[in-house]
N, C-alpha and C. Protein backbone atom coordinates (compact mmCIF):
# COMPACT_ATOMS: atom_id res chain seq x y z
N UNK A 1 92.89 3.64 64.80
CA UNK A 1 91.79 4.38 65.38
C UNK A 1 91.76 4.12 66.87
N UNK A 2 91.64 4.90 67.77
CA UNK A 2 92.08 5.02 68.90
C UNK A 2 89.85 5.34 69.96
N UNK A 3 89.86 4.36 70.59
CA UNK A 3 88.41 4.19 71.20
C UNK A 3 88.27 5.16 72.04
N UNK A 4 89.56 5.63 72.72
CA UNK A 4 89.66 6.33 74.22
C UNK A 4 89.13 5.70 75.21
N UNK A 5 89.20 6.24 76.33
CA UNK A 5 88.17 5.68 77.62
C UNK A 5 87.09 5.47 77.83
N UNK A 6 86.84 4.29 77.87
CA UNK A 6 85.51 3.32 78.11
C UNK A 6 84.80 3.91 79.92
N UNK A 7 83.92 4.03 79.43
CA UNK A 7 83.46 3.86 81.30
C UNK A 7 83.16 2.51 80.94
N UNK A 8 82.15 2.07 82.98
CA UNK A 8 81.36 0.53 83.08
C UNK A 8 80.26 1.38 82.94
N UNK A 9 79.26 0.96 82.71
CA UNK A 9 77.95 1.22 82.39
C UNK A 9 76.98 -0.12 83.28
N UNK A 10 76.15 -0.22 84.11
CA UNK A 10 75.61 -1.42 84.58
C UNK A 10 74.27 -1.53 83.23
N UNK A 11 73.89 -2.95 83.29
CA UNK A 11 72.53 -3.69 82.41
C UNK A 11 72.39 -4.74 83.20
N UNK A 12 71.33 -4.99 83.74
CA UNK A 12 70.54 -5.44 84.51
C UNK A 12 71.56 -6.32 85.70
N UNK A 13 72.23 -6.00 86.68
CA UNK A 13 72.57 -6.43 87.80
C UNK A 13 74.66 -6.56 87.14
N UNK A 14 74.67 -6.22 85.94
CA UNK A 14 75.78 -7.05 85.00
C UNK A 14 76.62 -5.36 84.63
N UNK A 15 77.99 -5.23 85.46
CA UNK A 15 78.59 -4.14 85.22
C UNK A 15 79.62 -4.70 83.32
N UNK A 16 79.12 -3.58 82.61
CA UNK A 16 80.26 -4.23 81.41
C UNK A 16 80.89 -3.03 81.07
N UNK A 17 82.10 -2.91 80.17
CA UNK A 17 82.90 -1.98 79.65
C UNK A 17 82.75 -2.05 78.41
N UNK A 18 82.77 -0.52 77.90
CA UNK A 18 82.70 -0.58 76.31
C UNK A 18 82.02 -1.31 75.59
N UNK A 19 80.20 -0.82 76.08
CA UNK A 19 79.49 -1.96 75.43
C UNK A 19 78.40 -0.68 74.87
N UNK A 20 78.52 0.90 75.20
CA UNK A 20 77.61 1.62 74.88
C UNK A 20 78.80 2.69 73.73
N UNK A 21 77.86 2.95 72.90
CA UNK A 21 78.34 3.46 71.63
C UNK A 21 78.26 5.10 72.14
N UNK A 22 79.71 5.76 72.24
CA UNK A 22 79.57 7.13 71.88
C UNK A 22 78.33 7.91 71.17
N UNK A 23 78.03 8.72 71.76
CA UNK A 23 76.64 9.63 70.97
C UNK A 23 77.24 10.85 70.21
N UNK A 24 77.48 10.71 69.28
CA UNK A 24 77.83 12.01 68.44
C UNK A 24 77.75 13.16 68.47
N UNK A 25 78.10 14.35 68.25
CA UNK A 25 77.98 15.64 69.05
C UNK A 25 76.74 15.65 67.86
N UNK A 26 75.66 16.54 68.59
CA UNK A 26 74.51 17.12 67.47
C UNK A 26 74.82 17.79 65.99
N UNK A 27 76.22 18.15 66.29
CA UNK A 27 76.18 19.13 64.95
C UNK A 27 77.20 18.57 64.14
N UNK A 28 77.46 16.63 64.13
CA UNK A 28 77.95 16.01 63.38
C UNK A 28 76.95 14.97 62.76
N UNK A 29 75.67 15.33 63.05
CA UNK A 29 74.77 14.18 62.19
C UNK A 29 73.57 15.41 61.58
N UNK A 30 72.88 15.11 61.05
CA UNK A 30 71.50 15.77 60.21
C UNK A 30 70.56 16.18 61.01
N UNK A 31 70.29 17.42 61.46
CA UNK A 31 69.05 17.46 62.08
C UNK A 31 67.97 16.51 61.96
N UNK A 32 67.37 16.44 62.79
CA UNK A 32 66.18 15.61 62.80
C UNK A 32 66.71 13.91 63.39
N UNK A 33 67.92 13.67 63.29
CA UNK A 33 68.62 12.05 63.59
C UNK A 33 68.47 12.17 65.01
N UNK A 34 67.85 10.66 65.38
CA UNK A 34 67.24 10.06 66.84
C UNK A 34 68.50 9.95 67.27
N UNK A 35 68.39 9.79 68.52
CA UNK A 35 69.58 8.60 69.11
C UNK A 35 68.69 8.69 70.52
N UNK A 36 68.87 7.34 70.74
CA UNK A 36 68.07 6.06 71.10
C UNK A 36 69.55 5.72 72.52
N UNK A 37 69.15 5.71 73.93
CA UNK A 37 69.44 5.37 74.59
C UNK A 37 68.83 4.37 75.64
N UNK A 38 68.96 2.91 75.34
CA UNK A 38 67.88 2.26 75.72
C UNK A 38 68.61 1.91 77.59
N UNK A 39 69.74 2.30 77.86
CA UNK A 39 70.09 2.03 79.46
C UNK A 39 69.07 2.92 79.87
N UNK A 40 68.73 4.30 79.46
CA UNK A 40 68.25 5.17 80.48
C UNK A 40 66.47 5.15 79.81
N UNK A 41 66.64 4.81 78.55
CA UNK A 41 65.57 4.93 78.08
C UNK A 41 64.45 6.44 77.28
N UNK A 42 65.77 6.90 76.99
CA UNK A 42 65.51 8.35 76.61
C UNK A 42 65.72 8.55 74.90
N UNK A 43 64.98 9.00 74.31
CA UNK A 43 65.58 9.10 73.10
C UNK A 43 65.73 10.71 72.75
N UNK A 44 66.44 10.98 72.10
CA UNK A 44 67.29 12.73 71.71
C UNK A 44 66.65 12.49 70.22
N UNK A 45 66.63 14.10 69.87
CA UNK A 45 66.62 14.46 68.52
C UNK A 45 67.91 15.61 68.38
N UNK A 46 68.43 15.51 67.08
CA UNK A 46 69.47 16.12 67.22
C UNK A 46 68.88 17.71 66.09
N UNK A 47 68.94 19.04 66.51
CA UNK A 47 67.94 20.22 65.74
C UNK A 47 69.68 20.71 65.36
N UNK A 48 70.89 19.94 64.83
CA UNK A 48 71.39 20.83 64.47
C UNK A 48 72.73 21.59 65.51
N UNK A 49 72.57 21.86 66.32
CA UNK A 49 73.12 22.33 67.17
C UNK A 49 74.01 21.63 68.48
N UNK A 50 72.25 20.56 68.87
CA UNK A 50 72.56 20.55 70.48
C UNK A 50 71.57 19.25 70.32
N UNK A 51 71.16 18.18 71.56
CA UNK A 51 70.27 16.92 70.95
C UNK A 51 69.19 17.75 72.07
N UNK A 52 67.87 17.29 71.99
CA UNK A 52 67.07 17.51 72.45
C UNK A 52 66.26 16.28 73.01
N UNK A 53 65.30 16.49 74.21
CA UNK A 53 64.29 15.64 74.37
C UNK A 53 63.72 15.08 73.73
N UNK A 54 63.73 14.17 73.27
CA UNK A 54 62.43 13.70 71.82
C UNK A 54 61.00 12.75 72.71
N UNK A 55 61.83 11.62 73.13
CA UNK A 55 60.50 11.46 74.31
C UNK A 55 61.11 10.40 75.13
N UNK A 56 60.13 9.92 76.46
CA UNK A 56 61.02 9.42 77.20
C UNK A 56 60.48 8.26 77.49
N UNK A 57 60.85 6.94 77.79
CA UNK A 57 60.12 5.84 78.18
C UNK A 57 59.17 5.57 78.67
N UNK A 58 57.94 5.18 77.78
CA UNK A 58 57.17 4.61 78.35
C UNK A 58 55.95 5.35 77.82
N UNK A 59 56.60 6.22 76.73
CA UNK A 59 55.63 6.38 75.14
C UNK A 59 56.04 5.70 74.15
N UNK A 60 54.85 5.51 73.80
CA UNK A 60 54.89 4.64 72.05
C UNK A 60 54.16 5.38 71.29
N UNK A 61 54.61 4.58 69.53
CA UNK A 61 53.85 5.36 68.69
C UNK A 61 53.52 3.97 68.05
N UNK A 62 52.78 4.24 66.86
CA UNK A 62 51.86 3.48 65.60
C UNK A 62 52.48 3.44 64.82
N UNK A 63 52.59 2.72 63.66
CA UNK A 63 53.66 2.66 62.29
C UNK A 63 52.59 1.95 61.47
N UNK A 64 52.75 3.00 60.60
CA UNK A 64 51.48 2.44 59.57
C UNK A 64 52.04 2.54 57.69
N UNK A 65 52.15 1.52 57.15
CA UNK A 65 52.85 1.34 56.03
C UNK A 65 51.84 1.86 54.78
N UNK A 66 51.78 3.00 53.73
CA UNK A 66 51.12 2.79 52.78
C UNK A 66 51.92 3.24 51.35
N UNK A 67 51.50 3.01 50.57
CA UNK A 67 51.36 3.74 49.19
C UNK A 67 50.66 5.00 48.96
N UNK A 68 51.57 5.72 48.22
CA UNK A 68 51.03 7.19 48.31
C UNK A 68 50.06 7.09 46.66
N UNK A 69 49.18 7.44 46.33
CA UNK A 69 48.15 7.13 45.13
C UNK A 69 48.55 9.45 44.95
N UNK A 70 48.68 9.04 43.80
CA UNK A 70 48.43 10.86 43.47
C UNK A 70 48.36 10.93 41.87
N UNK A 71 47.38 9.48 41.48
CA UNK A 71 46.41 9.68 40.32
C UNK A 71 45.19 10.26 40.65
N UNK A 72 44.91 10.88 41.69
CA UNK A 72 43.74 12.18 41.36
C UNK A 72 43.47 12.70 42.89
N UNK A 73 42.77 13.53 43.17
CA UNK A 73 42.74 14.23 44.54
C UNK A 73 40.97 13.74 44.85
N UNK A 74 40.29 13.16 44.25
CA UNK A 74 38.72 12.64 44.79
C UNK A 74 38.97 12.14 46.10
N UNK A 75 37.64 12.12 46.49
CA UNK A 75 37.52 11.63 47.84
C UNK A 75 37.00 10.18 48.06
N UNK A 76 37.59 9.02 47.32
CA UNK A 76 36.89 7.80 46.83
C UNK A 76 38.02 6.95 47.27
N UNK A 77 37.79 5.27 47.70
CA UNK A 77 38.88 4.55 48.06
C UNK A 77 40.07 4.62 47.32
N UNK A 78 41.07 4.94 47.56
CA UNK A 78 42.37 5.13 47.09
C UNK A 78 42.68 3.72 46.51
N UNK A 79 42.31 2.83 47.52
CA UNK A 79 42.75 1.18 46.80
C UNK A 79 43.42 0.87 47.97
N UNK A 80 43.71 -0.52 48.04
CA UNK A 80 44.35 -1.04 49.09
C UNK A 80 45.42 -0.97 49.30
N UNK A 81 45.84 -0.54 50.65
CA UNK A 81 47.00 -0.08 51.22
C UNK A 81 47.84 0.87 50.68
N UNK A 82 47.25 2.29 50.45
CA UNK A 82 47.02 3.16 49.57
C UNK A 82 46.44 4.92 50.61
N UNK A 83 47.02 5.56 50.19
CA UNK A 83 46.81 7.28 51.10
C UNK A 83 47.09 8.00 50.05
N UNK A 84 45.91 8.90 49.57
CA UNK A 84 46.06 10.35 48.72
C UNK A 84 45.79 11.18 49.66
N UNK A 85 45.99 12.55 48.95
CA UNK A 85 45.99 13.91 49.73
C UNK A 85 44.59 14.27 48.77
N UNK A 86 43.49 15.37 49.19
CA UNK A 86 43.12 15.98 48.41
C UNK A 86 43.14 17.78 47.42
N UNK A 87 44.62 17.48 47.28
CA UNK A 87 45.04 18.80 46.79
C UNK A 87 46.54 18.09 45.69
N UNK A 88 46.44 18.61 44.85
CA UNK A 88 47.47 18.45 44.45
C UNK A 88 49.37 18.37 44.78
N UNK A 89 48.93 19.95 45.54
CA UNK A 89 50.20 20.07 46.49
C UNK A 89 50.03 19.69 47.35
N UNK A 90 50.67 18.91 47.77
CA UNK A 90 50.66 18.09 48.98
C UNK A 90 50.33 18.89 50.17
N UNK A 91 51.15 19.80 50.68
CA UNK A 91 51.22 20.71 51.73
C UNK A 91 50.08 21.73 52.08
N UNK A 92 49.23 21.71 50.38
CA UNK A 92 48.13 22.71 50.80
C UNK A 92 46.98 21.70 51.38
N UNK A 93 46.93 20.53 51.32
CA UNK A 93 46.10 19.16 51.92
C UNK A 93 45.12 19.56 52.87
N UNK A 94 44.16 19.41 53.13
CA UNK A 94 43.29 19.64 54.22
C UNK A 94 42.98 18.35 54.79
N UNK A 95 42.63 17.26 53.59
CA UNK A 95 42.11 15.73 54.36
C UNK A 95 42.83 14.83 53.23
N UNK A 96 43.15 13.61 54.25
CA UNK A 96 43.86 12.63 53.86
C UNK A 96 42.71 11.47 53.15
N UNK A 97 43.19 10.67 52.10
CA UNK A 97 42.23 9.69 51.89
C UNK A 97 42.72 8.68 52.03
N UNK A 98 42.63 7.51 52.90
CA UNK A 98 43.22 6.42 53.30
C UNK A 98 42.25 4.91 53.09
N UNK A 99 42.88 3.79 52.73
CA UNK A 99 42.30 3.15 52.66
C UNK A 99 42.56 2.15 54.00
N UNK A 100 41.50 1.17 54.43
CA UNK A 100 41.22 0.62 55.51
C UNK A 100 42.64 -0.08 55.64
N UNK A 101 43.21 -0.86 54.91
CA UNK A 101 44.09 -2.17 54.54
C UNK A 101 45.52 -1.04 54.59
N UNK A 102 47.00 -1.24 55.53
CA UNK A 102 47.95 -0.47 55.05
C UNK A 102 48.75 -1.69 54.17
N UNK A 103 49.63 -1.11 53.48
CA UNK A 103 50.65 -1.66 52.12
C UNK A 103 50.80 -2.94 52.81
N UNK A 104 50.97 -3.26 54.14
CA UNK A 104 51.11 -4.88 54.38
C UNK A 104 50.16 -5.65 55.59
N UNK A 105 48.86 -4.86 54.44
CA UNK A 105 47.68 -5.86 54.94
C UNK A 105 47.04 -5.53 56.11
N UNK A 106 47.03 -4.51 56.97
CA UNK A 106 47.01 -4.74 58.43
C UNK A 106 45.56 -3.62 58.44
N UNK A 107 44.73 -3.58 59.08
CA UNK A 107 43.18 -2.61 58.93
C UNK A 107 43.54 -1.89 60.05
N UNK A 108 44.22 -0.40 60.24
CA UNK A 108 44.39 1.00 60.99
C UNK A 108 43.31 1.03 61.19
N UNK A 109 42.16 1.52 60.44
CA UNK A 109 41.14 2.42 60.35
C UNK A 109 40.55 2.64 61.88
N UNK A 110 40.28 1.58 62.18
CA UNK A 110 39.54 1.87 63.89
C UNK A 110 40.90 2.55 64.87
N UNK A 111 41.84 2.22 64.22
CA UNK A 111 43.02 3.18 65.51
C UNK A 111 42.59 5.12 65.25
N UNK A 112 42.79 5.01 63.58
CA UNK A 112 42.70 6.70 62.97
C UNK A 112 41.90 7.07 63.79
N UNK A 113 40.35 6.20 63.82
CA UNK A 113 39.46 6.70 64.41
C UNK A 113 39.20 7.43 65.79
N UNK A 114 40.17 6.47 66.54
CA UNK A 114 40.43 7.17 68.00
C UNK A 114 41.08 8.20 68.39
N UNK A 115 42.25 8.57 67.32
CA UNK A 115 43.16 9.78 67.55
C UNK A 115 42.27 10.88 67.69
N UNK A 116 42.64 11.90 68.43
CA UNK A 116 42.53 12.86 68.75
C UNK A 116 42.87 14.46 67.77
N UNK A 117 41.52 15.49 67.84
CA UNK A 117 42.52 16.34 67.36
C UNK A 117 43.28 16.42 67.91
N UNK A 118 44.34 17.29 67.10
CA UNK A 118 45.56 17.97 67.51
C UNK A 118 46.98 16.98 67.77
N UNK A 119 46.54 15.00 67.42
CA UNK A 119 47.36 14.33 67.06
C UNK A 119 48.16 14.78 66.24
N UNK A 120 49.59 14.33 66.25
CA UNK A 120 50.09 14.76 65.31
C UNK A 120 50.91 13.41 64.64
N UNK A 121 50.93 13.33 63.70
CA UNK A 121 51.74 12.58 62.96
C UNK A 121 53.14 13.02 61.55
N UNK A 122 53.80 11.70 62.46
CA UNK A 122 55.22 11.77 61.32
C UNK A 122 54.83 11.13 59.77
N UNK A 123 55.30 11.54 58.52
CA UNK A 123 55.08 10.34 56.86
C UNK A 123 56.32 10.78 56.86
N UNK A 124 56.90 9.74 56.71
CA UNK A 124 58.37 9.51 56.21
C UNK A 124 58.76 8.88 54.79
N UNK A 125 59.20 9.05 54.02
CA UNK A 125 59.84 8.20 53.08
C UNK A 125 60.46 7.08 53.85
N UNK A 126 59.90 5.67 53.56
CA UNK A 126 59.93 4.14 53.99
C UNK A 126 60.96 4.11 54.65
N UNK A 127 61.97 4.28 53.45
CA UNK A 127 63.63 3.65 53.20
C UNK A 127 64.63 4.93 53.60
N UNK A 128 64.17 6.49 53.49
CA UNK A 128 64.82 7.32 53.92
C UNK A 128 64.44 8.66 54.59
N UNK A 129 64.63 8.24 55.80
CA UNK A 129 63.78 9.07 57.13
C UNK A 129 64.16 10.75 56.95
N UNK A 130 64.37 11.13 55.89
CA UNK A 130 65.36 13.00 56.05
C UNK A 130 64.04 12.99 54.81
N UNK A 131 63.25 12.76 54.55
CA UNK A 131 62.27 13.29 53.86
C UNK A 131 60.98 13.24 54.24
N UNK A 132 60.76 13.84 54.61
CA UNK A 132 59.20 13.56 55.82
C UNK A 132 58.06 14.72 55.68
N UNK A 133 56.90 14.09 56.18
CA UNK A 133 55.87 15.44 56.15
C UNK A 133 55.24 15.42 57.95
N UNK A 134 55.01 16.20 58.13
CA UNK A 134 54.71 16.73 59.82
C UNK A 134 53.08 16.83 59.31
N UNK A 135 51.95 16.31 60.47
CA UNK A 135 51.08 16.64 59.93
C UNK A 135 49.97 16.82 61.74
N UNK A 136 48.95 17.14 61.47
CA UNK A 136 48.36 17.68 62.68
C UNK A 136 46.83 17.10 62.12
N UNK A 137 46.01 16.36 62.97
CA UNK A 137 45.12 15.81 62.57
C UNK A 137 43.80 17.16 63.59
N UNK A 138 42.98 17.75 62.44
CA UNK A 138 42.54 18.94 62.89
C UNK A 138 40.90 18.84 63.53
N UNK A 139 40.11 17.29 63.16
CA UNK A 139 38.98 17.16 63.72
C UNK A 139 38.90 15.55 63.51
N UNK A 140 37.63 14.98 63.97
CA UNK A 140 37.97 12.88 64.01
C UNK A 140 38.07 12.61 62.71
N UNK A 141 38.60 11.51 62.46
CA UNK A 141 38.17 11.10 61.36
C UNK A 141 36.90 10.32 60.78
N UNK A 142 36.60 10.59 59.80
CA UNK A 142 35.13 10.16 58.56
C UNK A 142 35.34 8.64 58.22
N UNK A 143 34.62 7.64 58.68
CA UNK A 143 34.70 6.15 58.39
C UNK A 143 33.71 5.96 57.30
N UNK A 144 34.44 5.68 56.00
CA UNK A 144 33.57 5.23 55.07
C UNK A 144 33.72 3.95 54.42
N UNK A 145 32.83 3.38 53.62
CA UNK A 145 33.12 2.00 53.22
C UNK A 145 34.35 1.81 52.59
N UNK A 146 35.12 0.99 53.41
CA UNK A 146 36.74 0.81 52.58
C UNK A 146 37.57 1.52 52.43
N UNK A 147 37.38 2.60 53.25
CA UNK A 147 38.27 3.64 53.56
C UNK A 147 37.86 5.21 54.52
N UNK A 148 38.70 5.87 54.42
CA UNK A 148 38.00 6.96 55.48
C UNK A 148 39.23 8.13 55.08
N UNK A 149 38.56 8.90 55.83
CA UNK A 149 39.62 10.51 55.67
C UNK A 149 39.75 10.87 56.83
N UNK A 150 41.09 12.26 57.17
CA UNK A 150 41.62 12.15 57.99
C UNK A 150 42.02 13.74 57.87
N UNK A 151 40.72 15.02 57.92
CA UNK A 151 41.28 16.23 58.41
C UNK A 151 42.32 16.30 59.00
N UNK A 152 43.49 17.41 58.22
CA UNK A 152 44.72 17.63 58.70
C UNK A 152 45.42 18.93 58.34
N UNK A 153 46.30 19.44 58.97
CA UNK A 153 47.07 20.74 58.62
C UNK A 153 48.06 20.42 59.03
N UNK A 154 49.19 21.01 57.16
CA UNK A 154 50.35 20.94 57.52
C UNK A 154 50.80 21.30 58.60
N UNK A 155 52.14 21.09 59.46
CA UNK A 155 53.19 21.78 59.96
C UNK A 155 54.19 22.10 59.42
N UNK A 156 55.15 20.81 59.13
CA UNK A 156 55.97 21.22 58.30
C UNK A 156 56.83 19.91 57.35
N UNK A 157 57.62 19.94 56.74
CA UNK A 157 58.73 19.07 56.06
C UNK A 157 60.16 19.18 55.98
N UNK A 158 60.66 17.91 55.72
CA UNK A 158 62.24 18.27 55.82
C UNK A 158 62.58 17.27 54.28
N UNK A 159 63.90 17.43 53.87
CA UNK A 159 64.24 16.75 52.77
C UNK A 159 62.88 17.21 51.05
N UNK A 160 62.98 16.54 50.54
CA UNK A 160 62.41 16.83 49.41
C UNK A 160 60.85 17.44 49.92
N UNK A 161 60.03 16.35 51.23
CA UNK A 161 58.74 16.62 51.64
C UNK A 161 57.74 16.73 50.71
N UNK A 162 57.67 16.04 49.55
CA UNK A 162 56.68 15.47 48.88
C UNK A 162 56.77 14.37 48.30
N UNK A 163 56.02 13.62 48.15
CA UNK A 163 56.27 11.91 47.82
C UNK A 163 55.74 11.75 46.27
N UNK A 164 56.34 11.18 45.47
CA UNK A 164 55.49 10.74 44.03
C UNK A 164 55.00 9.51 43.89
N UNK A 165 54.30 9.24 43.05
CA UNK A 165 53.05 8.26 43.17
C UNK A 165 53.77 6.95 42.93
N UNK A 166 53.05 6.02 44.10
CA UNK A 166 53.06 4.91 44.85
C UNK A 166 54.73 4.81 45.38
N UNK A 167 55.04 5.99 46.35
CA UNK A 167 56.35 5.82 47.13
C UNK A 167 55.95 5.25 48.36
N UNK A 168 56.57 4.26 49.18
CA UNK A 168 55.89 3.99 49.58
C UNK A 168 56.38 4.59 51.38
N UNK A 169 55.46 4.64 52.04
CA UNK A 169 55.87 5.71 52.78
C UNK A 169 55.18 4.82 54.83
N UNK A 170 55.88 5.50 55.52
CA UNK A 170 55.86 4.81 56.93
C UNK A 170 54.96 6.24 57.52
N UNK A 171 53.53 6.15 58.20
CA UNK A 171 52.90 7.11 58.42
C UNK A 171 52.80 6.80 60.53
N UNK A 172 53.56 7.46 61.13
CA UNK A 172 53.96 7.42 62.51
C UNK A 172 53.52 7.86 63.47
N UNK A 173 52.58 7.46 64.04
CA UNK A 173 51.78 8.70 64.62
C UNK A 173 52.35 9.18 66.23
N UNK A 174 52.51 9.87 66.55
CA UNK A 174 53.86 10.72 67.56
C UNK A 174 52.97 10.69 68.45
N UNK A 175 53.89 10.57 69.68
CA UNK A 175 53.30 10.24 71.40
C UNK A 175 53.03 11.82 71.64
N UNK A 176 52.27 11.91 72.58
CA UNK A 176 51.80 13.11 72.89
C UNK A 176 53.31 14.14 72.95
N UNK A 177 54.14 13.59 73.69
CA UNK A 177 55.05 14.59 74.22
C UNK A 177 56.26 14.76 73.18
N UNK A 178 56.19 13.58 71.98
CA UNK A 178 57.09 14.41 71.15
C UNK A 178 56.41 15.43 69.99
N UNK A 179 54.83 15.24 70.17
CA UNK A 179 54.38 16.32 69.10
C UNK A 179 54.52 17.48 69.31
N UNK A 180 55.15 18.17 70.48
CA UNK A 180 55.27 19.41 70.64
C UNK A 180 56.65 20.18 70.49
N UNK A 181 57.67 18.79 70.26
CA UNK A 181 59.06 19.00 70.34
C UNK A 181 58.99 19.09 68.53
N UNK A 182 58.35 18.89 67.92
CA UNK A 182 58.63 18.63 66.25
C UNK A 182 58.49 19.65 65.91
C-alpha cells in the first residue's frame, strides 16, 4: 500500500510530516459522516457528493444520554433517564416526554429549559450514528415534577429513524450554525 506524498503540516510552533490523515472524497463515505479537522478547526459533513460546512470552531453542542420508553404515549414521568414521544409514530410527535435524570444520572432539565425555539436537535442511535431523528424544538419547554416536555416538529431522519423501546439513544443538541446546514 503505497501513502503517496506527505505534506508538513505545522501544530503548535512544531512542523511534522505525515501526521494528518487523508480526508476521503465525500462520495466514498455515507452521507451524513463528520470529518473533524482539528489543525484548522473546521468540521465537514459529507451530503453524498461533496463535504460541506458543518460548523466551525468555537461552537459546541450538549450530549444528553437517554432511554427511549414507548410503553405508552401519556404525558407522565417516563422514569429515570428515560424520553417518550407522545404519538405512537414517532415522526408524527408534537412533544417529547423526558425525564429530569439522563441514562447516566446527570439532571438536563434546567439546560432544555433555556433552549430556544427553533433549537434544533440531533437523537442518534448511541452506538450507531446513520440512524438518527432531526428534531426542531417549536415553543419552551413545560417543567414538571420529575420531568418535563419538550414541543417539537419533525424535520427529518436517516437510517431506520425510529428507535424501539429502551434503545438507548445520544440526544445532541446542534450549535446554531449547524442547524441550518441539517
Amino acid at each position: 500500500m503505497s501513502l503517496g506524498p506527505q505534506s508538513y503540516r505545522r501544530t503548535d510552533s512544531l512542523h511534522r510530516i505525515g501526521l494528518v490523515a487523508d480526508k476521503p472524497l465525500a462520495s466514498d463515505v455515507l452521507p451524513g459522516t463528520l470529518y473533524h479537522s482539528s489543525d484548522v478547526g473546521t468540521t465537514e459533513r459529507s451530503n453524498g457528493t461533496e463535504w460541506v460546512s458543518y460548523f466551525n470552531a468555537g461552537l459546541s453542542s450538549s450530549v444528553f444520554f437517554y432511554r427511549i420508553d414507548t410503553t405508552t404515549t401519556n404525558p407522565s414521568d417516563p422514569g429515570s433517564g428515560k424520553l417518550r414521544y407522545n404519538n405512537v409514530n414517532q415522526h408524527l410527535a408534537t412533544t417529547l416526554i423526558v425525564d429530569w435524570l439522563t441514562d447516566d444520572g446527570f439532571d438536563a432539565h434546567l439546560l432544555f429549559l433555556l433552549f430556544a425555539p427553533t433549537t434544533r436537535f440531533l437523537m442518534q442511535d448511541k452506538a450507531l450514528a446513520n440512524s438518527y431523528q432531526i428534531w426542531e424544538i417549536t415553543a419552551p419547554a413545560t417543567n414538571l415534577a420529575d420531568f418535563f416536555t419538550v414541543p417539537v416538529s419533525f424535520v427529518s431522519s436517516g437510517g431506520p429513524g425510529v428507535f424501539s423501546h429502551n434503545q438507548r439513544v445520544a440526544v445532541i443538541i446542534l450549535p446554531p450554525a449547524a442547524s441550518g446546514i441539517i
